[in-house]
Protein backbone atom coordinates (compact mmCIF):
# COMPACT_ATOMS: atom_id res chain seq x y z
CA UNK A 1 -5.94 -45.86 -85.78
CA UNK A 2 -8.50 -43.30 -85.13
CA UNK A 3 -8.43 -40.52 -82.65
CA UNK A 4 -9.89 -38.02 -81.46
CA UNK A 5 -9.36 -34.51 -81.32
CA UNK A 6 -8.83 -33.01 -77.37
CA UNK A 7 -9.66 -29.06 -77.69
CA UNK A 8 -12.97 -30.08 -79.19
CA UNK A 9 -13.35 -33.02 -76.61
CA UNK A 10 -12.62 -30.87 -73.86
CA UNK A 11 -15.29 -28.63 -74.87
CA UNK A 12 -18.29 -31.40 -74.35
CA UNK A 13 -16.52 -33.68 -71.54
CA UNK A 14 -16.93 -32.27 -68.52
CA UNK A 15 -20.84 -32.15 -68.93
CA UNK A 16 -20.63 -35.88 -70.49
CA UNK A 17 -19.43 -36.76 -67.35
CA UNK A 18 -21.72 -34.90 -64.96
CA UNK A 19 -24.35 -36.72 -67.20
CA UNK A 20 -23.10 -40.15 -67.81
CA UNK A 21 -20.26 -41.19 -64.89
CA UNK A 22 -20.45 -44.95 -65.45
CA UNK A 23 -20.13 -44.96 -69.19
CA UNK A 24 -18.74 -42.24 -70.30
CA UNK A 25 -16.75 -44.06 -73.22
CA UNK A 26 -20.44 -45.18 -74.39
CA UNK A 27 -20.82 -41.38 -74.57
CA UNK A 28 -18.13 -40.57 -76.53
CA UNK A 29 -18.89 -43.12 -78.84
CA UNK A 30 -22.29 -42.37 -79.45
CA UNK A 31 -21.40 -38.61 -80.13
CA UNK A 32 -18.30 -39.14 -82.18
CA UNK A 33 -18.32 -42.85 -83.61
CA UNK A 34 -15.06 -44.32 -82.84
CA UNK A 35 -14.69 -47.54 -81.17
CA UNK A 36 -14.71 -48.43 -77.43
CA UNK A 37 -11.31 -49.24 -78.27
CA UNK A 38 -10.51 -45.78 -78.97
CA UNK A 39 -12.61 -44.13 -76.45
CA UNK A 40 -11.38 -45.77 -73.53
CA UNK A 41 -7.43 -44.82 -74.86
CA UNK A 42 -8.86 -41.18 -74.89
CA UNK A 43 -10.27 -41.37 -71.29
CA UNK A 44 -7.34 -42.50 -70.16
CA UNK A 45 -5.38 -39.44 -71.55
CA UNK A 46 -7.87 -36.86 -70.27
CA UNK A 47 -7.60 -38.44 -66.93
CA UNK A 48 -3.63 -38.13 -67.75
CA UNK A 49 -4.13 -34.03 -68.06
CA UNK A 50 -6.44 -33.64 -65.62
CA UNK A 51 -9.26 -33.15 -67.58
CA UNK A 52 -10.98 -35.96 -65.60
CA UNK A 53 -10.63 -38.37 -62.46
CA UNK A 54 -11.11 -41.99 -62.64
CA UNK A 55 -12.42 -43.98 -59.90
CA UNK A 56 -13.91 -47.78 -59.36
CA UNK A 57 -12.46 -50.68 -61.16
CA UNK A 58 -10.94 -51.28 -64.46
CA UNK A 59 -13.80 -52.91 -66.25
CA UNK A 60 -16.25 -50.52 -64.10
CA UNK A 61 -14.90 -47.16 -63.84
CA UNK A 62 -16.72 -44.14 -62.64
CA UNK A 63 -15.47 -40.49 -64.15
CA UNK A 64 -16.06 -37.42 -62.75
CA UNK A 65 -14.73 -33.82 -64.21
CA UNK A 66 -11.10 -33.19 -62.64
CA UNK A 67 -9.52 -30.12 -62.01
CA UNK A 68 -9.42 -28.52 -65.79
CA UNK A 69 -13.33 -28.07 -66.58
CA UNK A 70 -15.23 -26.44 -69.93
CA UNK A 71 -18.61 -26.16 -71.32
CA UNK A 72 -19.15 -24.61 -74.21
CA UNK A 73 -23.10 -24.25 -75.34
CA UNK A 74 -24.54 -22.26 -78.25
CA UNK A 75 -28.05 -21.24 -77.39
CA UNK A 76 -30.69 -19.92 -80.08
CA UNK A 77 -31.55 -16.25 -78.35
CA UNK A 78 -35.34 -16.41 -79.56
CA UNK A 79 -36.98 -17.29 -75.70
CA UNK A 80 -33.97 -18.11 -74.15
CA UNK A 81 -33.77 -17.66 -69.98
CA UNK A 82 -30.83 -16.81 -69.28
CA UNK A 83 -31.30 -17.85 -65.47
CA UNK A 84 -31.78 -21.85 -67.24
CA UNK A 85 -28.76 -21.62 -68.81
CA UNK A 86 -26.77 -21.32 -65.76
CA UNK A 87 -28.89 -23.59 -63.52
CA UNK A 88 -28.98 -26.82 -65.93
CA UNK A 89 -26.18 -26.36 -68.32
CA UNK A 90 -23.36 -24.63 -66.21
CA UNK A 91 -23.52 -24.79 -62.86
CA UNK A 92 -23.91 -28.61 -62.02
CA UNK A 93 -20.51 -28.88 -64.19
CA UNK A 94 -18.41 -26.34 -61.88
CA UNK A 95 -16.71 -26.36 -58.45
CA UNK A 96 -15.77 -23.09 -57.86
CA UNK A 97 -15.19 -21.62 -54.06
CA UNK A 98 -18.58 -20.00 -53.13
CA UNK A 99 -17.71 -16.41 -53.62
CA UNK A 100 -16.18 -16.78 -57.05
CA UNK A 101 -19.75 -19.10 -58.23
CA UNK A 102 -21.82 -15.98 -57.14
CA UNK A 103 -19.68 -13.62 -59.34
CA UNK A 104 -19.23 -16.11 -61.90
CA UNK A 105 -23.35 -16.42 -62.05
CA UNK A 106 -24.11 -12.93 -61.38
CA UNK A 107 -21.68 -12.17 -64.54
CA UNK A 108 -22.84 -15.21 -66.89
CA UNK A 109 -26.57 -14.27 -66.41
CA UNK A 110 -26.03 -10.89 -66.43
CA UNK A 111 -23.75 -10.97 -70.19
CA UNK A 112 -26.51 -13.56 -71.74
CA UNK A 113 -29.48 -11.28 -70.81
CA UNK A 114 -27.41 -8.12 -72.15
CA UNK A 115 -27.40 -10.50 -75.61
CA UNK A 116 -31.22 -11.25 -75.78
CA UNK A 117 -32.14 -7.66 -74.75
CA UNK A 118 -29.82 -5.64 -77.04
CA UNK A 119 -28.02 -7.47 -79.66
CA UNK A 120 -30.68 -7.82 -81.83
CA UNK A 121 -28.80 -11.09 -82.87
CA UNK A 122 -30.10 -14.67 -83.15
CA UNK A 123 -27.61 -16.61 -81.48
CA UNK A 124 -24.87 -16.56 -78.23
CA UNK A 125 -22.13 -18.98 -77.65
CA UNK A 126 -21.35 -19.22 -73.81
CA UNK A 127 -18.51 -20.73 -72.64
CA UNK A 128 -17.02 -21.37 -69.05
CA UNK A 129 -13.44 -22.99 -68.67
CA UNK A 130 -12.66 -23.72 -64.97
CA UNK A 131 -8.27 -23.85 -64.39
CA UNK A 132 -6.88 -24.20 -61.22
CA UNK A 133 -6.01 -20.93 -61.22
CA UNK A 134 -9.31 -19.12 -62.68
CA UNK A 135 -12.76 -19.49 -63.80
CA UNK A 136 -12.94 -18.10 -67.41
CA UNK A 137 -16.00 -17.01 -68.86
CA UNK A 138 -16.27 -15.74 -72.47
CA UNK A 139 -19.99 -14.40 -74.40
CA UNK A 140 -20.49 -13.96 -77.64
CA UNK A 141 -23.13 -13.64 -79.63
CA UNK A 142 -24.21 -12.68 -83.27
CA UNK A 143 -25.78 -9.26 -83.10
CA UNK A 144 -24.91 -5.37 -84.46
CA UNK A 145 -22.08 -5.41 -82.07
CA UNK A 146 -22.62 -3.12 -78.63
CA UNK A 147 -20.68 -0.02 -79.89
CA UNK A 148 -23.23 0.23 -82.77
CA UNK A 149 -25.93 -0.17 -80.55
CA UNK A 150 -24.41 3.01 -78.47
CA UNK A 151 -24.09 4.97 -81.23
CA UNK A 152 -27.72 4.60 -82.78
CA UNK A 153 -29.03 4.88 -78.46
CA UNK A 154 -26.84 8.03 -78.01
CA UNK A 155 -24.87 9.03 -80.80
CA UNK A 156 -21.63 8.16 -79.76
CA UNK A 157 -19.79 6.98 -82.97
CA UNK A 158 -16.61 6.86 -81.67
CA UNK A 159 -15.85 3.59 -79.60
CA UNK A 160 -13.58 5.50 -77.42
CA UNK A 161 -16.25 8.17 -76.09
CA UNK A 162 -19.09 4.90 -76.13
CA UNK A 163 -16.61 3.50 -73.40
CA UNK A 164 -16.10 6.49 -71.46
CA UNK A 165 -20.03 6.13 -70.92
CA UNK A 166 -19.79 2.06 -70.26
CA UNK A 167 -17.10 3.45 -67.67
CA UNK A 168 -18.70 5.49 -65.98
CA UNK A 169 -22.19 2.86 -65.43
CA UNK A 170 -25.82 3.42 -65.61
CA UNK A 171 -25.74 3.57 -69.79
CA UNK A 172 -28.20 1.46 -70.96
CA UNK A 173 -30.97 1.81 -74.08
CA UNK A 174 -33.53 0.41 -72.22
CA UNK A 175 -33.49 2.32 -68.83
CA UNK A 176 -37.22 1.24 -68.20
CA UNK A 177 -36.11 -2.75 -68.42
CA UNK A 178 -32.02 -1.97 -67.15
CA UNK A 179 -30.22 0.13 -65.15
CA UNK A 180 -26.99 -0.15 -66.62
CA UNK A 181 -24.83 -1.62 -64.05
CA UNK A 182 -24.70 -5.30 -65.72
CA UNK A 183 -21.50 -5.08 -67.87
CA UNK A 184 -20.11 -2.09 -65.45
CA UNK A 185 -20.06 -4.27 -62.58
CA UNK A 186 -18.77 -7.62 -64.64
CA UNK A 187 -16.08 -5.35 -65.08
CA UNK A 188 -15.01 -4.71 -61.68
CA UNK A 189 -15.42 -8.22 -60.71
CA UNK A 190 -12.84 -9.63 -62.77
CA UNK A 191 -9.19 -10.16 -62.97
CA UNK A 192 -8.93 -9.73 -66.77
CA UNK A 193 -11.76 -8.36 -68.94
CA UNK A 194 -12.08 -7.94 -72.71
CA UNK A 195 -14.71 -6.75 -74.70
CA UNK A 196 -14.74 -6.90 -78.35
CA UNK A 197 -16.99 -5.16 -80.69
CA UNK A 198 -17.40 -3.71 -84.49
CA UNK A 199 -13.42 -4.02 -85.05
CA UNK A 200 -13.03 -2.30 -81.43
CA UNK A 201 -11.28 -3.46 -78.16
CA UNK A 202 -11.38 -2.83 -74.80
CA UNK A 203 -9.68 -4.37 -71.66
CA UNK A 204 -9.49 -3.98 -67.89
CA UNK A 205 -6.63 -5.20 -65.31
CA UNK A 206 -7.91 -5.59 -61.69
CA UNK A 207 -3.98 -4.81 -60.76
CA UNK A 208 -3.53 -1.66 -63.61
CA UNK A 209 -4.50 1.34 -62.56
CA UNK A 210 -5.05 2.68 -65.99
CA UNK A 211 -8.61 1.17 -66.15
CA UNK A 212 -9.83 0.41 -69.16
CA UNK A 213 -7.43 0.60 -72.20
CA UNK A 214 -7.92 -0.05 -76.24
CA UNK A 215 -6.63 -3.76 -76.95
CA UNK A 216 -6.55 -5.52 -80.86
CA UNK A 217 -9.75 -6.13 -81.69
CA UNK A 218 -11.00 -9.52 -82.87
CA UNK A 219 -12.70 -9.26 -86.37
CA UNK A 220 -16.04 -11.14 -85.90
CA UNK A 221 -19.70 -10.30 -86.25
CA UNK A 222 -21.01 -9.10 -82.53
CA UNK A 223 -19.85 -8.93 -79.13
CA UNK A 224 -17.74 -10.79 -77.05
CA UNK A 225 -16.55 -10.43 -73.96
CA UNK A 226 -14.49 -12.56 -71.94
CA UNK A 227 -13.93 -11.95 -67.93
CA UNK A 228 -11.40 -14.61 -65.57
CA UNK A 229 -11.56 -14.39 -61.98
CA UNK A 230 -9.27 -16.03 -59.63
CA UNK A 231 -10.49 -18.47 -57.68
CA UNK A 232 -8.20 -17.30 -54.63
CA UNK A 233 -9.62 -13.88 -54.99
CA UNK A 234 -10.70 -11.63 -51.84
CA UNK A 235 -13.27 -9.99 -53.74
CA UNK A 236 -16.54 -10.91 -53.26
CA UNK A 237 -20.17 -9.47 -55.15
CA UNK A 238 -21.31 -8.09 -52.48
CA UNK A 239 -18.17 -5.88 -51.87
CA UNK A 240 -17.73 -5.16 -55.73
CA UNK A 241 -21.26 -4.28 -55.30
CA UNK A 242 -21.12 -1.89 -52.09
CA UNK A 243 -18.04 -0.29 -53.04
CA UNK A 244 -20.14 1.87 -55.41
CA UNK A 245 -22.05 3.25 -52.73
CA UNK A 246 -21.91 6.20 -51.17
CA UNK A 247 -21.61 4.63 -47.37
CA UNK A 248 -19.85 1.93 -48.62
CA UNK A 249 -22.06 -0.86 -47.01
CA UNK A 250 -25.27 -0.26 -48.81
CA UNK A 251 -26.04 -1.27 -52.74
CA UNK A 252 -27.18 2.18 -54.11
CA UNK A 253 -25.06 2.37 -57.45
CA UNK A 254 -23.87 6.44 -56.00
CA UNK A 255 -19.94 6.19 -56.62
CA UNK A 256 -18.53 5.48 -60.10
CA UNK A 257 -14.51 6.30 -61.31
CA UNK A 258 -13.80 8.15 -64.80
CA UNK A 259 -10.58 6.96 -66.38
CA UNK A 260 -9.36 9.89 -68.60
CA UNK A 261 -5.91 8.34 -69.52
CA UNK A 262 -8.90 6.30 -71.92
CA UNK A 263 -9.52 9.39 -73.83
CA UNK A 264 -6.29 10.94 -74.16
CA UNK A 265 -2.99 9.83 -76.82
CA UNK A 266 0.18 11.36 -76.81
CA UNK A 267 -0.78 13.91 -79.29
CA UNK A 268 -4.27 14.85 -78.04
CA UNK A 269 -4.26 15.88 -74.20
CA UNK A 270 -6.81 16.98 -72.40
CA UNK A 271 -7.20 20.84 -73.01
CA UNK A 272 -11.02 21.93 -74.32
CA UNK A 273 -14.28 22.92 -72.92
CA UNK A 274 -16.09 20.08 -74.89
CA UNK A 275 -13.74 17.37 -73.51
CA UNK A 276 -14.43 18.50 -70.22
CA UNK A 277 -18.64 18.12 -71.18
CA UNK A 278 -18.05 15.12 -72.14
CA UNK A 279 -16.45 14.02 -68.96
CA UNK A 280 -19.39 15.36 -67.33
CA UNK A 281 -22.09 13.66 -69.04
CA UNK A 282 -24.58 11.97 -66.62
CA UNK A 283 -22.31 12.34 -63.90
CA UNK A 284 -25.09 14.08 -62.22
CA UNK A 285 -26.49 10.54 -62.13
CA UNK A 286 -24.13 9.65 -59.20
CA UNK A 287 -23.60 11.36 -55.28
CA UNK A 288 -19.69 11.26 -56.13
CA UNK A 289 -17.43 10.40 -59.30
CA UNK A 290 -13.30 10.13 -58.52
CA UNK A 291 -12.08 11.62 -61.79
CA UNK A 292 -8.56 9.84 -62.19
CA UNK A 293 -5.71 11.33 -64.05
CA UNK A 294 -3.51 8.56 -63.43
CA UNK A 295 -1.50 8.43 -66.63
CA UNK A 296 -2.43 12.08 -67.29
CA UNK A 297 0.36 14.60 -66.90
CA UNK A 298 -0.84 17.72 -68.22
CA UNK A 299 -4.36 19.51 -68.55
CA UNK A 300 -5.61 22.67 -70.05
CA UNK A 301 -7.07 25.48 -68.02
CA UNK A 302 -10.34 25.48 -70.27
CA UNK A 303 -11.02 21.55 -69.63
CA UNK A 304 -10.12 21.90 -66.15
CA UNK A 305 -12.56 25.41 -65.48
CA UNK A 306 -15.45 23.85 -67.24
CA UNK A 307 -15.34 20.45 -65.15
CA UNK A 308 -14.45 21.37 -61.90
CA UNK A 309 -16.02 25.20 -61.58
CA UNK A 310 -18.34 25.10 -64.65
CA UNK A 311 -19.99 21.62 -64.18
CA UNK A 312 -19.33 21.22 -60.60
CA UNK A 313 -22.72 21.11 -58.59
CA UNK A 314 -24.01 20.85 -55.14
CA UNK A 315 -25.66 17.05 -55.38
CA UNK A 316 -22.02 15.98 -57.27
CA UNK A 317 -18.83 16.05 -55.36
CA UNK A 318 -16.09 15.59 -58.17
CA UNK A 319 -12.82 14.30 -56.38
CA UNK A 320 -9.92 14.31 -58.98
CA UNK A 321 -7.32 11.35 -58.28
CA UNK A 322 -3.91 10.28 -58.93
CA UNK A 323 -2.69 13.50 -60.24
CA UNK A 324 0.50 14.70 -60.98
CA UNK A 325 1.54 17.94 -59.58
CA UNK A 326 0.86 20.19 -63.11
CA UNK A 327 -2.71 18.51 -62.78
CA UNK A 328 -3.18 19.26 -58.88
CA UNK A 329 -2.00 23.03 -59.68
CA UNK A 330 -4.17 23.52 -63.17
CA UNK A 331 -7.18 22.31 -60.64
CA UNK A 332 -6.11 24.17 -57.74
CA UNK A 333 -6.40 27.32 -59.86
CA UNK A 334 -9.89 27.05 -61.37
CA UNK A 335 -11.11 25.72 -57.99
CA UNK A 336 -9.77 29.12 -56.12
């Protein structure tokens, strides 16, 4: 008896549906070949996990998409809009509460563009899983990989250092076409994120306050990254959005947060001139940056005179954070 395999079903089914309600098995037989027979058994089992809902009669049923949703497209980059792909491919498919489609579009189109702009690949694979717990959104594409692109923009060869820059926000190798906030703010809208790149991992925790971390890579060709937001969530764009400003009500990208527990290991603190430069870099870029030494215990008196009396500047206010009281004293010192 022949049947059908589910993961890769539930990867076409929810648009099937959107598209073809009143004969949906027709549509899964055209696409895979198996009998009505077998189609119909299969409907009934997605209907079974909630994959889809069944309405109307027996011999005239009508399916929409139930409460577990996925689309998974692969799109050629050459011309592609990323604003299309979202209109006619994902969005008819979802129900999400309002607030979480805006961030889930904002992030989508704003991932896909970062892939025809800067990859220099020839292909992304987008796919959006809706749970009813999350929306789950995961980009990939085919390209050098975005920590290789840093390094040949800026000379950053060390993935570490190339995401204490994506930390901080406005990096970008195109800063007459972007302004760098895309990914950054993708970031800060999500529950989980992971980014993947050239054997290198990154994730983010909305509810860990040690920001961005190193994570196993995956070993594939390009970048991925992969962002679920809750659908009960309070945050909003706009308030991911005007939290970064200086007023807190306005949009101006002035206020950004510098994670140094991501550039520090149990045997390499935070103790040199040059570590403290590099914590400075294009900080001057911003109105105020919260340096945060949560996870941080100790620092050096050379890294801590060079940021905070060395660097420091009139147009910057540096405001160190979640320090433990060796920290608070080291900067205390330097700032007398």
């Amino acid at each position: 008896m022949a049947r059908l395999d589910l993961p890769a079903l539930t990867q076409w089914i929810t648009a099937a549906a959107v598209a073809q309600p009143r004969d949906l098995a027709g549509a899964i037989c055209a696409r895979t070949g198996v009998s009505r027979v077998t189609a119909r058994r299969t409907l009934k089992r997605l209907v079974e996990l909630n994959w889809l809902v069944s309405t109307g009669s027996t011999r005239k049923p009508c399916h929409e998409p139930g409460l577990l949703r996925q689309v998974v497209r692969i799109y050629t980059l050459d011309g592609l809009a990323e604003d299309r792909v979202w209109s006619r491919d994902f969005a008819p498919c979802f129900k999400l509460p309002a607030a979480v489609q805006r961030m889930v579009q904002h992030a989508l189109t704003e991932l896909v563009n970062n892939a025809i702009d800067h990859s220099g690949g020839t292909s992304v694979t987008v796919s959006l899983r809706q749970t009813p717990q999350h929306a789950q959104l995961l980009v990939s594409d085919d390209g050098r990989g975005l920590f290789e692109q840093i390094d040949r923009h800026f000379g950053l060869d060390d993935p570490m250092l190339a995401m204490l820059e994506l930390g901080k926000g406005k990096l970008t190798s195109q800063p007459d076409r972007h302004s760098g906030r895309g990914l950054y703010f993708t970031a800060r809208m999500a529950d989980v994120f992971d980014l993947h790149a050239n054997e290198a991992a990154f994730q983010r925790r909305a509810w860990d306050a040690d920001g961005f971390v190193a994570g196993r890579p995956l070993k594939r060709q390009g970048t991925s990254v992969y962002a679920a937001i809750a659908l009960d969530t309070t945050r909003t764009l706009e308030s991911v959005l005007q939290s970064h400003s200086e007023d807190g009500r306005s949009y101006g990208f002035d206020r950004t947060r510098v994670p140094l527990r991501l550039i520090t290991t149990d045997s390499d603190g935070l103790e040199s001139r040059a570590q403290a430069r590099r914590v400075a870099a294009r900080l001057d870029s911003f109105k105020r940056a919260e340096i945060d030494f949560h996870g941080v215990p100790y620092i050096g008196h050379g890294f801590a005179d060079e940021l905070f009396r060395v660097q420091a500047s009139d147009a910057l206010r540096l405001v160190p954070i979640n320090m433990s009281p060796a920290v608070a004293a080291m900067i205390a010192s330097v700032s007398a």
